[in-house]
Protein backbone atom coordinates (compact mmCIF):
# COMPACT_ATOMS: atom_id res chain seq x y z
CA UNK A 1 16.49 -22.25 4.47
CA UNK A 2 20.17 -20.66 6.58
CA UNK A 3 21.74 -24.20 4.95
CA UNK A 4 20.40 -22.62 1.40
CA UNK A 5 21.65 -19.01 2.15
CA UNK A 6 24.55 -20.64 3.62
CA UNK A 7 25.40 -22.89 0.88
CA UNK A 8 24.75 -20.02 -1.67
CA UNK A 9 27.26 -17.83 0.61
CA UNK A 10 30.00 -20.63 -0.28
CA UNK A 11 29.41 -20.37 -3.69
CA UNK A 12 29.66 -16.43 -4.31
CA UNK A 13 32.93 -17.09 -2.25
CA UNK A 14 33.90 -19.70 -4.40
CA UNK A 15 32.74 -17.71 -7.55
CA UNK A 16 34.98 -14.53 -6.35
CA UNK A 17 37.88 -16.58 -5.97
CA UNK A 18 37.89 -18.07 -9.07
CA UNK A 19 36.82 -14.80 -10.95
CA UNK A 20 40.04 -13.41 -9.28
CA UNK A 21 42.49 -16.16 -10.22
CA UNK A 22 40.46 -16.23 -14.07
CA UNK A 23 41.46 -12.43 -13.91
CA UNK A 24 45.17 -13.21 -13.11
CA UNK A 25 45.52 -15.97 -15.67
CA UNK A 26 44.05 -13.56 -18.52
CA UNK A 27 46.06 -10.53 -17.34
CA UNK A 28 49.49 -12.85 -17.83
CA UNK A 29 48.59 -14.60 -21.26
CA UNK A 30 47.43 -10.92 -22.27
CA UNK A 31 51.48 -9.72 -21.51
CA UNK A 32 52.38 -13.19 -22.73
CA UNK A 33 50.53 -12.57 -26.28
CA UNK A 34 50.31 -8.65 -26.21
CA UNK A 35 46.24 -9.42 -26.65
CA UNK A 36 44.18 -6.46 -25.67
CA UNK A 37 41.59 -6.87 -22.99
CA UNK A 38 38.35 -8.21 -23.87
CA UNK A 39 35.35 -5.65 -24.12
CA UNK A 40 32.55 -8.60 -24.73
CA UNK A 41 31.39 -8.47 -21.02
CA UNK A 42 30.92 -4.80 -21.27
CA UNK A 43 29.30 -4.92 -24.39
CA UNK A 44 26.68 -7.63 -23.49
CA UNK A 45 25.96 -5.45 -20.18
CA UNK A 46 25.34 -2.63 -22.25
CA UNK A 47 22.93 -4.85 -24.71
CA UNK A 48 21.21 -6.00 -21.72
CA UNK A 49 20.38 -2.57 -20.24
CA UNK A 50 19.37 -1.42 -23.70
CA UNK A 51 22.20 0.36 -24.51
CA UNK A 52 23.67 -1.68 -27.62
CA UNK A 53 25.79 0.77 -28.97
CA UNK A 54 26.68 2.65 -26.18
CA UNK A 55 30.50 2.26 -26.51
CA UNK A 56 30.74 4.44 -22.66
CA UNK A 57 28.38 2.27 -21.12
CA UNK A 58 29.64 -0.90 -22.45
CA UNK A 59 33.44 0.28 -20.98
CA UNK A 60 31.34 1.48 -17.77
CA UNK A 61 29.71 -1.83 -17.27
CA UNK A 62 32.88 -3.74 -18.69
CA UNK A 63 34.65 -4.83 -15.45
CA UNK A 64 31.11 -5.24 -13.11
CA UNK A 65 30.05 -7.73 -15.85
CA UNK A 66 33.60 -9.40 -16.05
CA UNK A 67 33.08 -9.98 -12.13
CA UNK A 68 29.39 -11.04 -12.71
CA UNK A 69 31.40 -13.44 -15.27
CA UNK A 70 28.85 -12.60 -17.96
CA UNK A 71 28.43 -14.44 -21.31
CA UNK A 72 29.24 -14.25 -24.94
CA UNK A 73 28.53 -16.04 -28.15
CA UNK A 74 31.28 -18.32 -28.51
CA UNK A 75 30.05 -19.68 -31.81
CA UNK A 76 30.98 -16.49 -33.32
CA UNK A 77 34.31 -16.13 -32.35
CA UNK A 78 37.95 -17.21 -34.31
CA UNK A 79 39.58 -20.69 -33.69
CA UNK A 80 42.17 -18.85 -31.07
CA UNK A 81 39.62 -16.68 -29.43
CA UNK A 82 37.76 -19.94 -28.21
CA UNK A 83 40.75 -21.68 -27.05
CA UNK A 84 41.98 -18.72 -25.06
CA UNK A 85 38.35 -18.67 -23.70
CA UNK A 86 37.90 -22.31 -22.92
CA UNK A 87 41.52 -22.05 -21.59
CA UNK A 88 40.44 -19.42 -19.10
CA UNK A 89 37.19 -20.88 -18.05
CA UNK A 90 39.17 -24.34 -17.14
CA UNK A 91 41.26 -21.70 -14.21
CA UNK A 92 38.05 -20.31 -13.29
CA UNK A 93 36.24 -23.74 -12.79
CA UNK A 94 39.43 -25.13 -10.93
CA UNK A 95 39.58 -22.32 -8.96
CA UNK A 96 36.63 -22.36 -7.84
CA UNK A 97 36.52 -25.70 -6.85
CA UNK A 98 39.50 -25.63 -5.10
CA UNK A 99 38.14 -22.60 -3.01
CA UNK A 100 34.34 -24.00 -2.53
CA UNK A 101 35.46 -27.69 -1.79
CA UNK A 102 37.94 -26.86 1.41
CA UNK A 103 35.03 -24.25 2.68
CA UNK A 104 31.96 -26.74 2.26
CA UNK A 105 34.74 -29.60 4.62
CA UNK A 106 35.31 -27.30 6.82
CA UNK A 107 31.77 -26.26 7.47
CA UNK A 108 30.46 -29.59 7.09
């Protein structure tokens, strides 16, 4: 059970990291492309907590679900959209494997 709790430890690290250097990357192609922040993770916290068209809870809950790297429907969304997306989830997924792969070594 501790090499569970342990393991899951690594990953939240891991996670954090690469939500921080996702965060980076989208900040810099956003004053790259002068695109506006996304409000999707806000918006599906607010759906979640029942709050669909709360526009003050989805900008309350906007940056917690960005960090809890919520979801979105991707089907829905323009040719450019997706490739900025996938784009950005390629930096999260290598940054997070470059920050859980060195921890799990060195606690191995």
């Amino acid at each position: 059970m501790m090499k569970v709790a342990f393991t899951l430890g690594l990953g939240l690290a891991a996670g954090t990291a690469g939500t921080g250097v996702l965060t980076v990357s989208e900040k810099i192609e956003q004053r790259l492309t002068g695109r506006a922040s996304s409000t999707v993770p806000g918006q599906v916290g607010a759906a979640v907590a029942g709050s669909k068209d709360d526009e003050v809870a989805a900008q309350w809950l906007n940056t917690p679900v960005h960090w809890a790297h919520g979801t979105a429907w991707p089907w829905k969304w323009r040719k450019q959209e997706l490739v900025t997306d996938l784009f950005h989830k390629a930096v999260y997924a290598i940054a997070t494997s470059a920050t859980f792969e060195p921890l799990r070594r060195a606690t191995s």
